[in-house]
N, C-alpha and C. Protein backbone atom coordinates (compact mmCIF):
# COMPACT_ATOMS: atom_id res chain seq x y z
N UNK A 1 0.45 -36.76 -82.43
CA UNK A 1 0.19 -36.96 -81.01
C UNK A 1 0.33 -35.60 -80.31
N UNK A 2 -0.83 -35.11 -79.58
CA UNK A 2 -0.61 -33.72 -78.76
C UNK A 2 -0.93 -34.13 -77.17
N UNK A 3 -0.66 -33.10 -76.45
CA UNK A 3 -1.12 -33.56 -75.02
C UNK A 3 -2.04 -33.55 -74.58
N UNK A 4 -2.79 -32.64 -75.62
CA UNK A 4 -4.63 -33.18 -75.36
C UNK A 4 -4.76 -35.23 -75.50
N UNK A 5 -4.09 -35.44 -76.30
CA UNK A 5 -4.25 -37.09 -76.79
C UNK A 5 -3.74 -37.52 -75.72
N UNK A 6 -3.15 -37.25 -75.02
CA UNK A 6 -2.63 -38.14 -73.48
C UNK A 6 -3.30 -37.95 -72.75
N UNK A 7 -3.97 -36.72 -72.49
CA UNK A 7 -4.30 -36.46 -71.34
C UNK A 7 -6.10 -37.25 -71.65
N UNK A 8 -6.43 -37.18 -72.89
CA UNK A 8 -7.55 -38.41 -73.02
C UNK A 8 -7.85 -39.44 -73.05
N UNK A 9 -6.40 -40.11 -73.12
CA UNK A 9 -5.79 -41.44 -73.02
C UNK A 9 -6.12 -41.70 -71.41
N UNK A 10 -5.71 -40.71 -70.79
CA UNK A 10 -5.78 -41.09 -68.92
C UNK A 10 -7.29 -41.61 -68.74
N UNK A 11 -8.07 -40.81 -69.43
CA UNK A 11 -9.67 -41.23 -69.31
C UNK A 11 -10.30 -42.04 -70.06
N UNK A 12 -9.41 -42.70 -70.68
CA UNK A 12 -10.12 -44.40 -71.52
C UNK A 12 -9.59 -45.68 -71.10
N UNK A 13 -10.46 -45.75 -69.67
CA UNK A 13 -10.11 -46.84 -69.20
C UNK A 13 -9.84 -48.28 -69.80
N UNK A 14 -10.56 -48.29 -71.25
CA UNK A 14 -9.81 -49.27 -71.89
C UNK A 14 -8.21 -49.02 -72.87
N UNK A 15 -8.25 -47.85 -72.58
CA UNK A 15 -7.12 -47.98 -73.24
C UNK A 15 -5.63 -48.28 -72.95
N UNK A 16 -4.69 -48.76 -73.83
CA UNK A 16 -3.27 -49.08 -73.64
C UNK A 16 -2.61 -48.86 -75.03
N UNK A 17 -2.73 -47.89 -74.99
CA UNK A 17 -1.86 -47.30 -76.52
C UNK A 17 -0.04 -46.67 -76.08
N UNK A 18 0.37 -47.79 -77.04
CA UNK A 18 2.07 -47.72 -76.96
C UNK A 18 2.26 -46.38 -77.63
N UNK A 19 2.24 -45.68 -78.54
CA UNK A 19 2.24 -44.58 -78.92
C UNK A 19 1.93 -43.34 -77.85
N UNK A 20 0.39 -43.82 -77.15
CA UNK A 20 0.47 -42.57 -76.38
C UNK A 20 1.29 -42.58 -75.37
N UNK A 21 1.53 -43.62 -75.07
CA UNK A 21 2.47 -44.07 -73.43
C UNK A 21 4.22 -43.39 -74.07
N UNK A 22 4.32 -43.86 -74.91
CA UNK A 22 5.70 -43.47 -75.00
C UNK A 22 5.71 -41.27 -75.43
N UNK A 23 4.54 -40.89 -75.83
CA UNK A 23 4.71 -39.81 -75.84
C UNK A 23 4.84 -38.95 -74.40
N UNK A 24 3.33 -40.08 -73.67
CA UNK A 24 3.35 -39.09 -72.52
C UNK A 24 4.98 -39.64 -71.20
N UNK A 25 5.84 -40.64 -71.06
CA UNK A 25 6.76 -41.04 -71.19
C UNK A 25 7.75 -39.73 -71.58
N UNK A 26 8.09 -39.29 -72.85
CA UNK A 26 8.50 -38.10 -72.90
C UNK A 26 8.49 -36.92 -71.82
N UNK A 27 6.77 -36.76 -72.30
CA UNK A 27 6.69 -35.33 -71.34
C UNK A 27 6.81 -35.44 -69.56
N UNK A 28 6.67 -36.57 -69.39
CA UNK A 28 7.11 -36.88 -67.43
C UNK A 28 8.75 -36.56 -67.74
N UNK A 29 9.79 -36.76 -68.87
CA UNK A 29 11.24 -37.07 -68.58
C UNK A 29 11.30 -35.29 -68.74
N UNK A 30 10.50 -34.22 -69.73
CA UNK A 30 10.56 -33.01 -69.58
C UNK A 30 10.03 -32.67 -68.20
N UNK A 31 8.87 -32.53 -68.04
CA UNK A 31 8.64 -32.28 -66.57
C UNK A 31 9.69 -32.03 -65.29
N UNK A 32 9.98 -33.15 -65.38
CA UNK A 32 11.16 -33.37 -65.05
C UNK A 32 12.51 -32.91 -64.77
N UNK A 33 12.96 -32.68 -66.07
CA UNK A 33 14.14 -31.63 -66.69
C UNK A 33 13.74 -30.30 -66.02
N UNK A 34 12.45 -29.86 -66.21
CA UNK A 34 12.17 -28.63 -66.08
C UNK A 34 12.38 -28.06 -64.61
N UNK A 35 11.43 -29.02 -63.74
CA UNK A 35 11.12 -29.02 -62.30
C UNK A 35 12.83 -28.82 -62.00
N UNK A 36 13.64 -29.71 -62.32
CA UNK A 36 15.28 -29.64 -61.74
C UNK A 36 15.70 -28.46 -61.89
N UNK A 37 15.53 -27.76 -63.45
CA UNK A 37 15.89 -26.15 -63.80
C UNK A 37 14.75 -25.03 -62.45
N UNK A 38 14.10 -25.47 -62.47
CA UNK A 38 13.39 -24.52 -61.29
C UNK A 38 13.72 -24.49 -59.51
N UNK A 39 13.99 -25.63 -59.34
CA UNK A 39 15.00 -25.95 -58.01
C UNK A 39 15.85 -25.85 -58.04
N UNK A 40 16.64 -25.73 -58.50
CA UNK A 40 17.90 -25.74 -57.99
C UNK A 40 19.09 -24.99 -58.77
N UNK A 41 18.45 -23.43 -58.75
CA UNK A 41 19.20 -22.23 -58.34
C UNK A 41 17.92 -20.99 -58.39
N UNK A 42 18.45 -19.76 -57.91
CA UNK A 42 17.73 -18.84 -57.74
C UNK A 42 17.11 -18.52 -59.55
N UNK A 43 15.77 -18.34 -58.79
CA UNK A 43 15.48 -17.49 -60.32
C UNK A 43 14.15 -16.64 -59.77
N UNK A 44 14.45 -15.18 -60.50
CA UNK A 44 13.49 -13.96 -59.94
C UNK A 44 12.09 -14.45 -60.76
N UNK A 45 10.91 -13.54 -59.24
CA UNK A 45 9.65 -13.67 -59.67
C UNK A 45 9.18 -14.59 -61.18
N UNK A 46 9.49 -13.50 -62.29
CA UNK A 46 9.42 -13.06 -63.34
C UNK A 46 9.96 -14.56 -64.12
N UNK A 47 10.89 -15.11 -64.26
CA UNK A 47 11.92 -16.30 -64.09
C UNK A 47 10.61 -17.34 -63.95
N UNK A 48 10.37 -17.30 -62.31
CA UNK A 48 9.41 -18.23 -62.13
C UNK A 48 8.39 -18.73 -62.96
N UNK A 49 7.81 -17.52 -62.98
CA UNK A 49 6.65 -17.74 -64.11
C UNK A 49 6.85 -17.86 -65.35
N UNK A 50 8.38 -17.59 -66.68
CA UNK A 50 8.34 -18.52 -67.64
C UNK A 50 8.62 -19.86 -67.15
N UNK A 51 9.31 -20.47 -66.29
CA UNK A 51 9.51 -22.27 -66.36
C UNK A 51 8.32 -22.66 -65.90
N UNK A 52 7.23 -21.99 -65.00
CA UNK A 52 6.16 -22.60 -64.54
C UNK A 52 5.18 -22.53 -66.16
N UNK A 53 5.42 -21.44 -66.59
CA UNK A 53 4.68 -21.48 -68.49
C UNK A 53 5.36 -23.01 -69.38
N UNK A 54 6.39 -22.93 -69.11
CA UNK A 54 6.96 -24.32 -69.75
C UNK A 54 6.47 -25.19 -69.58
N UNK A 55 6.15 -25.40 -67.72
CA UNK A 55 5.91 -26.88 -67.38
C UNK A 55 4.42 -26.89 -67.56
N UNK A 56 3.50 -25.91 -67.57
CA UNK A 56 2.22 -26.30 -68.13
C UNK A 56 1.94 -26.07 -69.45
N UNK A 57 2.39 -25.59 -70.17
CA UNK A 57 1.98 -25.09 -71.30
C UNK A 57 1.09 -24.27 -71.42
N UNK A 58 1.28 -23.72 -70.71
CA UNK A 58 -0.07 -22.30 -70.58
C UNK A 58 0.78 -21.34 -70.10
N UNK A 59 0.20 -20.06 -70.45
CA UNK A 59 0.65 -18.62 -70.33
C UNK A 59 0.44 -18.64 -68.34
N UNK A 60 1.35 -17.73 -67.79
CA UNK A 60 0.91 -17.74 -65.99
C UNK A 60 1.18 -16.21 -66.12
N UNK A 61 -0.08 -16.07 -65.29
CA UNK A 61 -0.74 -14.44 -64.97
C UNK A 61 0.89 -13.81 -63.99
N UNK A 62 0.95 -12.64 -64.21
CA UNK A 62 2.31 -11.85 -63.51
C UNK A 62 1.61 -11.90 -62.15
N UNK A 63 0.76 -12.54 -61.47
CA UNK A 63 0.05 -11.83 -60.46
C UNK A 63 0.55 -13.30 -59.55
N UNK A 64 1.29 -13.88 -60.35
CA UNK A 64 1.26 -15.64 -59.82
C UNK A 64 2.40 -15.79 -58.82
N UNK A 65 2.73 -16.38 -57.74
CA UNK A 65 3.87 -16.68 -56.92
C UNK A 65 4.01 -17.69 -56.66
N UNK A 66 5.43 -18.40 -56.74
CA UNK A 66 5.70 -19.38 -56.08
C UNK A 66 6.73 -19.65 -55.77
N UNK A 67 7.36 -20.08 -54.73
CA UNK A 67 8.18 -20.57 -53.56
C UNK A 67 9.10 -21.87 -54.13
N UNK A 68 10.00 -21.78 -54.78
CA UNK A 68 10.34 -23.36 -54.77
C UNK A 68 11.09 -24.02 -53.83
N UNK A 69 10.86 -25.59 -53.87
CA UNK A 69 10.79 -26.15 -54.84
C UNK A 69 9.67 -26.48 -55.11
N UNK A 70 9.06 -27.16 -55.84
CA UNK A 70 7.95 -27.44 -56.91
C UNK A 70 8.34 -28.85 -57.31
N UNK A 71 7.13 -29.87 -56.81
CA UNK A 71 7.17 -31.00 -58.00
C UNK A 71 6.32 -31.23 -58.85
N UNK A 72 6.04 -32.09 -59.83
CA UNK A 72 5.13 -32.33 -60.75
C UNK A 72 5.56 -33.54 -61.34
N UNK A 73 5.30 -34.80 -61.94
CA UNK A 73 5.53 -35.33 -62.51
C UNK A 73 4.80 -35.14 -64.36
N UNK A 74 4.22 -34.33 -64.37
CA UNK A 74 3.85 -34.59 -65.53
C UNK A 74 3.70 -32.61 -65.85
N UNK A 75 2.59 -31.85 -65.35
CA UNK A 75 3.04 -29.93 -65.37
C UNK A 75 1.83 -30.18 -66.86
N UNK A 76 1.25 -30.57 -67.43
CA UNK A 76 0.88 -29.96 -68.74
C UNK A 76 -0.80 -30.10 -68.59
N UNK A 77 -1.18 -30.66 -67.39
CA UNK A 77 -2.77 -30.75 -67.04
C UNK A 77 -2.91 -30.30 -65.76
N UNK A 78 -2.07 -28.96 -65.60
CA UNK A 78 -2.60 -28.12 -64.50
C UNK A 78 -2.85 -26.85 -64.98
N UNK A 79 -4.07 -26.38 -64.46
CA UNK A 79 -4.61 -24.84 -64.75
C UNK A 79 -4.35 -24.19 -63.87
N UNK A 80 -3.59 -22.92 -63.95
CA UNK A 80 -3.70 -21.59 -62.65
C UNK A 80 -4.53 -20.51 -62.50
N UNK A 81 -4.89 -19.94 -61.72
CA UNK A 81 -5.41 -19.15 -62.01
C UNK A 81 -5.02 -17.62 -61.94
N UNK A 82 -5.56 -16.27 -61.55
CA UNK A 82 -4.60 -15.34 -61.08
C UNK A 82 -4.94 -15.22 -59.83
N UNK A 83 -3.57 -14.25 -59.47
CA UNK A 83 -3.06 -14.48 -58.02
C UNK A 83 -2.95 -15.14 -56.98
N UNK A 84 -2.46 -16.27 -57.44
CA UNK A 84 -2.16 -17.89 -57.09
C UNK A 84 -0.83 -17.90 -56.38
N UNK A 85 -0.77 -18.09 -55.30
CA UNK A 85 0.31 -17.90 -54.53
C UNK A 85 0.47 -19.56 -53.60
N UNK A 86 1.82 -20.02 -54.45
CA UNK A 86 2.30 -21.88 -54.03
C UNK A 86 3.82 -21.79 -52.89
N UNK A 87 3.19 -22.16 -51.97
CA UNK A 87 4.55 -22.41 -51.45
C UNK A 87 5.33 -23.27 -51.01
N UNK A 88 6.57 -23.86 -50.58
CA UNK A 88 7.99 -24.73 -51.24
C UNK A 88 7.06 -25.84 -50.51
N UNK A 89 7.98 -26.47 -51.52
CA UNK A 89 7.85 -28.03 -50.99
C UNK A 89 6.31 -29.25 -52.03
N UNK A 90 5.64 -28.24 -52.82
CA UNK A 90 4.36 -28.97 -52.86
C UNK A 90 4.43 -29.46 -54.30
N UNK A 91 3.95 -30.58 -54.02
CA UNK A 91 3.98 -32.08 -54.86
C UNK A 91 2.43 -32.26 -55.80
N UNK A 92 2.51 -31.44 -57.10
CA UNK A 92 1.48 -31.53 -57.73
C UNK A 92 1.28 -32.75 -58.96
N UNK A 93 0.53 -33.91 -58.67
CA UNK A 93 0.10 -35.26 -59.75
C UNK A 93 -0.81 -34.70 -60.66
N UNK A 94 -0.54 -34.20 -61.79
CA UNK A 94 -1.96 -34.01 -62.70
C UNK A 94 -2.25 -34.35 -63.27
N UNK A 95 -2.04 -35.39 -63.64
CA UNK A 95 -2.08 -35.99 -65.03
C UNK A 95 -4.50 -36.35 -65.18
N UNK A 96 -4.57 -36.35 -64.04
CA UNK A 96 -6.29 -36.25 -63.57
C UNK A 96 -6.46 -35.00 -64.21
N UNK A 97 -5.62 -33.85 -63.88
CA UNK A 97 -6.15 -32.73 -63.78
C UNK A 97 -6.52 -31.71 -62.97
N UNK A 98 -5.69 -30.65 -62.69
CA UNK A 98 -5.88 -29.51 -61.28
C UNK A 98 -6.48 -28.02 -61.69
N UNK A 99 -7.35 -27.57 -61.45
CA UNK A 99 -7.72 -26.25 -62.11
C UNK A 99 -7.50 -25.77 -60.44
N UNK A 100 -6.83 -24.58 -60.36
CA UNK A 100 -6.36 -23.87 -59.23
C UNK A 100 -7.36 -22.45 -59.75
N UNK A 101 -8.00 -22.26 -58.90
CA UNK A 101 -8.88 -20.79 -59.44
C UNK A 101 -7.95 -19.85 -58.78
N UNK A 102 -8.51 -18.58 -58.72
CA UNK A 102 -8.03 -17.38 -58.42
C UNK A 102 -7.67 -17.21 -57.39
N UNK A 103 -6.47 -16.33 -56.75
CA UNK A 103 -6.59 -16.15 -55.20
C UNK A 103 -6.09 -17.23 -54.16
N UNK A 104 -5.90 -18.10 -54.80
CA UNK A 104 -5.46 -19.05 -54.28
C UNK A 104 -4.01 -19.34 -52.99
N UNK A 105 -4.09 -19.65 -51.96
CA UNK A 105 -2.94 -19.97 -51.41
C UNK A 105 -2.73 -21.41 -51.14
N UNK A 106 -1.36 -21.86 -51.31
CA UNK A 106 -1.43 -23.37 -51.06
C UNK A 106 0.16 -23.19 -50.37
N UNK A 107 -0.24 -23.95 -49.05
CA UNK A 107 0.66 -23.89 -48.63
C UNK A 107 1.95 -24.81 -48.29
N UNK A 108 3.05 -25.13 -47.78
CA UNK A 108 4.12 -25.75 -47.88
C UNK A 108 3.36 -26.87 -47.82
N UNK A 109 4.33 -27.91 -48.36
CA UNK A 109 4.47 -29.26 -48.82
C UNK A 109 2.75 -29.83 -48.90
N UNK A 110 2.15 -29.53 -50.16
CA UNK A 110 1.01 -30.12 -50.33
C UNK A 110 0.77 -30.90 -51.03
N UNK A 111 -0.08 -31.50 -51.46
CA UNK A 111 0.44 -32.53 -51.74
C UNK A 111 -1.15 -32.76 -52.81
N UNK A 112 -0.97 -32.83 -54.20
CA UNK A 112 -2.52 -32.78 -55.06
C UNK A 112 -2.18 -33.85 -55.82
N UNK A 113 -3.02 -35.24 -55.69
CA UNK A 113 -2.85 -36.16 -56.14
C UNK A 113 -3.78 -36.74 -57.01
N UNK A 114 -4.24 -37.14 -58.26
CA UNK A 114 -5.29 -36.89 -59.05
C UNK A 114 -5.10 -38.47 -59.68
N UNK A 115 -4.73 -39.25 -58.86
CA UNK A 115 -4.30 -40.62 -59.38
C UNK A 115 -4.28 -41.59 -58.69
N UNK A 116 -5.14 -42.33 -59.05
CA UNK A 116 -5.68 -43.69 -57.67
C UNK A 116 -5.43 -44.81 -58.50
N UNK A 117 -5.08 -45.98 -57.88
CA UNK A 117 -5.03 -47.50 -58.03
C UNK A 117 -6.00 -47.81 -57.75
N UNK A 118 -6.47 -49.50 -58.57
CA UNK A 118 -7.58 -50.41 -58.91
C UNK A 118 -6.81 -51.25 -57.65
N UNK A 119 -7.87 -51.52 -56.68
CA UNK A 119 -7.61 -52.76 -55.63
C UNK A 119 -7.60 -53.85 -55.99
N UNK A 120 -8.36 -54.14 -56.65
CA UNK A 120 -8.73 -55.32 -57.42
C UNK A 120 -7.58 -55.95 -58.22
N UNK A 121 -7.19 -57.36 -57.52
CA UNK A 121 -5.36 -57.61 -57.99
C UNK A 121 -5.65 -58.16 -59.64
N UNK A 122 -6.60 -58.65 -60.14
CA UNK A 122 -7.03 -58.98 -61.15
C UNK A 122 -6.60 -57.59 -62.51
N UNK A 123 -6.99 -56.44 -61.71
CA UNK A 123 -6.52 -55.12 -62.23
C UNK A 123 -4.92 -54.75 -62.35
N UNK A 124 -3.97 -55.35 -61.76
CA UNK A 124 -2.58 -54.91 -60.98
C UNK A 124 -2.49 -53.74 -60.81
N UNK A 125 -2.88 -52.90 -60.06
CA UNK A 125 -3.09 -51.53 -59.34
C UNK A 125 -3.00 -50.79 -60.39
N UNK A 126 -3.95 -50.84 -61.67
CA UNK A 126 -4.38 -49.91 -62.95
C UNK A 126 -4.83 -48.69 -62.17
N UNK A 127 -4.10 -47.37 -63.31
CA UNK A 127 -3.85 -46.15 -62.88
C UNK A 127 -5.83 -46.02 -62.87
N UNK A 128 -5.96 -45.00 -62.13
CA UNK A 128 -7.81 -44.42 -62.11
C UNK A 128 -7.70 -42.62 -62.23
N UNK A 129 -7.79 -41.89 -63.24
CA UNK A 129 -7.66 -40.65 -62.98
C UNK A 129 -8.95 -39.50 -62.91
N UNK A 130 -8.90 -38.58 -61.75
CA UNK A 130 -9.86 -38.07 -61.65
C UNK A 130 -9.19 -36.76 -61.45
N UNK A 131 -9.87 -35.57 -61.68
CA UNK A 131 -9.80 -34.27 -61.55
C UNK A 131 -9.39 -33.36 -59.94
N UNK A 132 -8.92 -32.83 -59.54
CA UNK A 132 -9.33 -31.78 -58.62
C UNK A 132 -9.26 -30.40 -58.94
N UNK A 133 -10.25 -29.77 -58.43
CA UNK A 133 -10.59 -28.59 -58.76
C UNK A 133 -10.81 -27.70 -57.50
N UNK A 134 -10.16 -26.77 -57.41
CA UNK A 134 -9.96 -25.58 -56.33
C UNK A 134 -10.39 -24.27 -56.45
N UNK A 135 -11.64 -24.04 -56.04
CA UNK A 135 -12.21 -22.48 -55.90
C UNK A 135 -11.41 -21.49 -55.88
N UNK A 136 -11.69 -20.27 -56.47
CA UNK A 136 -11.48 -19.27 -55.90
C UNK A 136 -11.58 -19.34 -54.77
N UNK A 137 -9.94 -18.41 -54.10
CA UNK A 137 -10.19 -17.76 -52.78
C UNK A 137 -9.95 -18.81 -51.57
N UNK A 138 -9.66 -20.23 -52.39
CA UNK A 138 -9.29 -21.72 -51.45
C UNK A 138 -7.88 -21.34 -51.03
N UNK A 139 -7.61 -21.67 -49.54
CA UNK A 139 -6.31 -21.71 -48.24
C UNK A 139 -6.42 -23.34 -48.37
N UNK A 140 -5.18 -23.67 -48.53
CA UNK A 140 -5.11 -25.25 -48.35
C UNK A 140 -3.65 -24.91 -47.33
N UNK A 141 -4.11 -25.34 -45.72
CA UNK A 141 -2.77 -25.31 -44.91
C UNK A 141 -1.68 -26.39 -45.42
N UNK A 142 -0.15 -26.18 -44.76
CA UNK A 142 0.48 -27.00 -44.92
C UNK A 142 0.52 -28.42 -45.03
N UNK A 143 1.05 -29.25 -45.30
CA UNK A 143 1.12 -30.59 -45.16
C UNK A 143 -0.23 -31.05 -45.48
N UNK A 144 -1.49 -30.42 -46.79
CA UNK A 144 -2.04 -30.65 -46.46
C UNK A 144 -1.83 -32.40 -47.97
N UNK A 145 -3.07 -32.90 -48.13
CA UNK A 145 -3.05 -33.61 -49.00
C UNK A 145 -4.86 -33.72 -49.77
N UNK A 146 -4.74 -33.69 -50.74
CA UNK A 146 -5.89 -33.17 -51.72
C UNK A 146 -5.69 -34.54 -52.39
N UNK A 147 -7.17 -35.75 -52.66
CA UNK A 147 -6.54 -36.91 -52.96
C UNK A 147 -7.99 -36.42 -54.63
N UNK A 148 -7.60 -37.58 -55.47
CA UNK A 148 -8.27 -37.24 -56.72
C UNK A 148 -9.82 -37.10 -56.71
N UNK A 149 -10.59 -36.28 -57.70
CA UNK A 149 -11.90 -36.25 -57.90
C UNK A 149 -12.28 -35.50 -56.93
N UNK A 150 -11.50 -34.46 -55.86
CA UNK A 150 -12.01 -33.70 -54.80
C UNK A 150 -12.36 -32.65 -55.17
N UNK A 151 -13.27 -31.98 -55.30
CA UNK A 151 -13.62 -30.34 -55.55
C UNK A 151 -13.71 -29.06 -54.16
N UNK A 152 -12.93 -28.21 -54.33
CA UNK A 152 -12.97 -27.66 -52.99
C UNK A 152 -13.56 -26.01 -53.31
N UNK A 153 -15.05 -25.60 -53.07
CA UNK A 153 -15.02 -24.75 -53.28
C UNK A 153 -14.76 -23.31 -52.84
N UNK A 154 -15.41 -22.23 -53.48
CA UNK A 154 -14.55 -21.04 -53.50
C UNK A 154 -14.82 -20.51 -51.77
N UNK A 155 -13.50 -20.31 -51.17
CA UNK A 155 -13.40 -19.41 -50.27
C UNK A 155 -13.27 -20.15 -49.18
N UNK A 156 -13.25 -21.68 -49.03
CA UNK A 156 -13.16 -22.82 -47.75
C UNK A 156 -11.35 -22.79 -47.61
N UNK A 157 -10.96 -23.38 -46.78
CA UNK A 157 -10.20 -23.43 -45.86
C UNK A 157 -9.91 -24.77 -45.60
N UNK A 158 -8.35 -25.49 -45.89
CA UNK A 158 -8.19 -26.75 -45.57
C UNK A 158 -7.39 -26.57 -44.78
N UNK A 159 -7.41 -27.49 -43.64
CA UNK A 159 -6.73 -27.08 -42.59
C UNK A 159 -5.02 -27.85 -42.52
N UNK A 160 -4.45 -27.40 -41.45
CA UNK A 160 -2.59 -28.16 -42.24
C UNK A 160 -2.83 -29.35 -41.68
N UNK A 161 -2.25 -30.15 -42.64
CA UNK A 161 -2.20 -31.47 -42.24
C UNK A 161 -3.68 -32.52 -42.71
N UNK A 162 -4.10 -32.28 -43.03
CA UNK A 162 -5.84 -32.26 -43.65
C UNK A 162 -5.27 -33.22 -45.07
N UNK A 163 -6.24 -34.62 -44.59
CA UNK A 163 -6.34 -35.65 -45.91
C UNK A 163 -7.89 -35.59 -46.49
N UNK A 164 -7.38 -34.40 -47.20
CA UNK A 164 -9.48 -34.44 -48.29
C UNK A 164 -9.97 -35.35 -49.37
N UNK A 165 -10.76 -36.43 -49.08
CA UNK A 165 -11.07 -37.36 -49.30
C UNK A 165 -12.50 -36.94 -50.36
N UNK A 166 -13.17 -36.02 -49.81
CA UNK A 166 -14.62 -35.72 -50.45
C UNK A 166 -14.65 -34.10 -50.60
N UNK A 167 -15.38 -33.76 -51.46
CA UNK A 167 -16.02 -32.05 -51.73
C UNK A 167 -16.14 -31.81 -50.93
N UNK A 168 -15.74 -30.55 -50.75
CA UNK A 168 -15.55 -29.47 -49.92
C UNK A 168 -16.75 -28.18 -50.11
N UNK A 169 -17.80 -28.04 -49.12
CA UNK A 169 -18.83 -26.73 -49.83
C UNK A 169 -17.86 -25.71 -49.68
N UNK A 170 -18.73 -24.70 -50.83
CA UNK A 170 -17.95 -23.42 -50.40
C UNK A 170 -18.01 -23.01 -49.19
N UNK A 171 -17.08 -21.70 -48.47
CA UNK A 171 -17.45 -21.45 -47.30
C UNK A 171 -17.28 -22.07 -46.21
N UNK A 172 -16.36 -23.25 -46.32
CA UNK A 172 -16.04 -24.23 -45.37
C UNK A 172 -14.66 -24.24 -44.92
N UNK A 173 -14.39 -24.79 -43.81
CA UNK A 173 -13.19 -25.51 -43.12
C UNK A 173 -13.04 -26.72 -42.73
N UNK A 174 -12.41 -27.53 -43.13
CA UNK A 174 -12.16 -28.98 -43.03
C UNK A 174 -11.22 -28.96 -42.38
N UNK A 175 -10.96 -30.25 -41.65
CA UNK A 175 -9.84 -30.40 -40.97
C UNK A 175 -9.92 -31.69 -40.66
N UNK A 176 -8.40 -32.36 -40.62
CA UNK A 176 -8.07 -34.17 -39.37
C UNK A 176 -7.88 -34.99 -41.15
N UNK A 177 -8.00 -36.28 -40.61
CA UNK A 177 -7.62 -37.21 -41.36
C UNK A 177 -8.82 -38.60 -40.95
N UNK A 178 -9.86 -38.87 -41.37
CA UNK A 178 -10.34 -38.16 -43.12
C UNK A 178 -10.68 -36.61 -43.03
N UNK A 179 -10.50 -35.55 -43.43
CA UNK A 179 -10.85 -34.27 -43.29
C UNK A 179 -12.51 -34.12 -43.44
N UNK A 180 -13.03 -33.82 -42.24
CA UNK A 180 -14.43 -33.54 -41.80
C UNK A 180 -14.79 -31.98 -41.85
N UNK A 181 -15.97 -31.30 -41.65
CA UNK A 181 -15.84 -29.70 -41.26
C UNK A 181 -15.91 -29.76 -39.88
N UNK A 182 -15.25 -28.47 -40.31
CA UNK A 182 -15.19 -27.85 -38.76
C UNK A 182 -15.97 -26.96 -38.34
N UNK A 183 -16.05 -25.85 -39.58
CA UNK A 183 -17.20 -24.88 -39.33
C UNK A 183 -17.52 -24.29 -40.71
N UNK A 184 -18.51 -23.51 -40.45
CA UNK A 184 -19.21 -22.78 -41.94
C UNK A 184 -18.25 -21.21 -41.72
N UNK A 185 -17.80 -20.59 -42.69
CA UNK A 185 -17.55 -19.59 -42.65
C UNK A 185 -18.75 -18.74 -43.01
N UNK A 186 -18.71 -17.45 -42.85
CA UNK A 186 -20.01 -16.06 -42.71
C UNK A 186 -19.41 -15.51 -43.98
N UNK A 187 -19.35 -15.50 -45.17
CA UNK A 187 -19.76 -15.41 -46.63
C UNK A 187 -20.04 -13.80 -46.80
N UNK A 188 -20.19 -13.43 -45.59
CA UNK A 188 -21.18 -11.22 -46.08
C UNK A 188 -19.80 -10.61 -45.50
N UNK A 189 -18.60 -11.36 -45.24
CA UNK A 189 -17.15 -10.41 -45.07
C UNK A 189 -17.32 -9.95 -43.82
């Protein structure tokens, strides 16, 4: 069992495998462990970026920053990119899947949720997992919330407090709740 096998498990909607559940079960109780070792005491730059390597299992560029605290329930189906700069408070679900491109700022308490319930009571609110994916060069203001299957591309602007429901073009600013645009950004700098 690897975490590729869980994380393909999320995307077979017929599936219910006790094996994978109890592995991925595991890695939420590490996650976990880890996220607590990263809150709660100081640890330099450098620091940061091996426990943030732990909790994804991927190497993180020296160019990377982040602010804790940090949540995650699961850390092993998020991608960073370089010079990715996270700050405190923000609440990342990946088990969908988060690719954070380059350049990135995300700001206090955000909130990336990649995991929706079946309405349908016949279903009992069965997990639904979808991806989000973040351009290069994407500002997500505070408080904002990024809900699953959203793509935001490179160089737009979410505004604080902003519930993004749908794709984002590049070059954009969204803003409110459902997050609408606001304006086109000018792309020639």
């Amino acid at each position: 069992m690897t975490v590729e096998d869980i994380i393909a498990n999320y995307y077979d909607e017929m599936s219910d495998n006790e094996e994978c559940n109890a592995y991925a079960d595991m890695l939420y109780q590490e996650a976990l462990r880890i996220s607590m070792e990263l809150n709660n005491q100081y640890h330099t730059p450098d620091e940061i970026r091996e426990i943030m390597g732990r909790l994804t299992g991927r190497q993180i560029d020296n160019t990377f920053r982040l602010f804790p605290p940090f949540y995650t329930d699961f850390g092993k189906n998020t991608h960073i990119g370089k010079d990715v700069f996270i700050n405190s408070g923000c609440h990342f679900q990946d088990q969908g899947g988060i690719e954070i491109g380059d350049g990135v700022m995300i700001g206090h308490n955000v909130v990336l949720a990649t995991i929706n319930h079946d309405l349908d009571p016949a279903q009992n609110r069965k997990n639904h997992y979808a991806p989000i994916k973040i351009g290069a060069h994407v500002w997500i203001g505070s408080n904002a919330t990024v809900l699953s299957g959203v793509s935001i591309g490179e160089w737009s602007v979410v505004a604080a407090g902003a519930v993004v429901t749908k794709d984002v073009p590049p070059f954009t600013v969204v803003g409110g709740v459902p997050a609408k645009m606001i304006k086109k950004i000018n792309g020639e700098g």
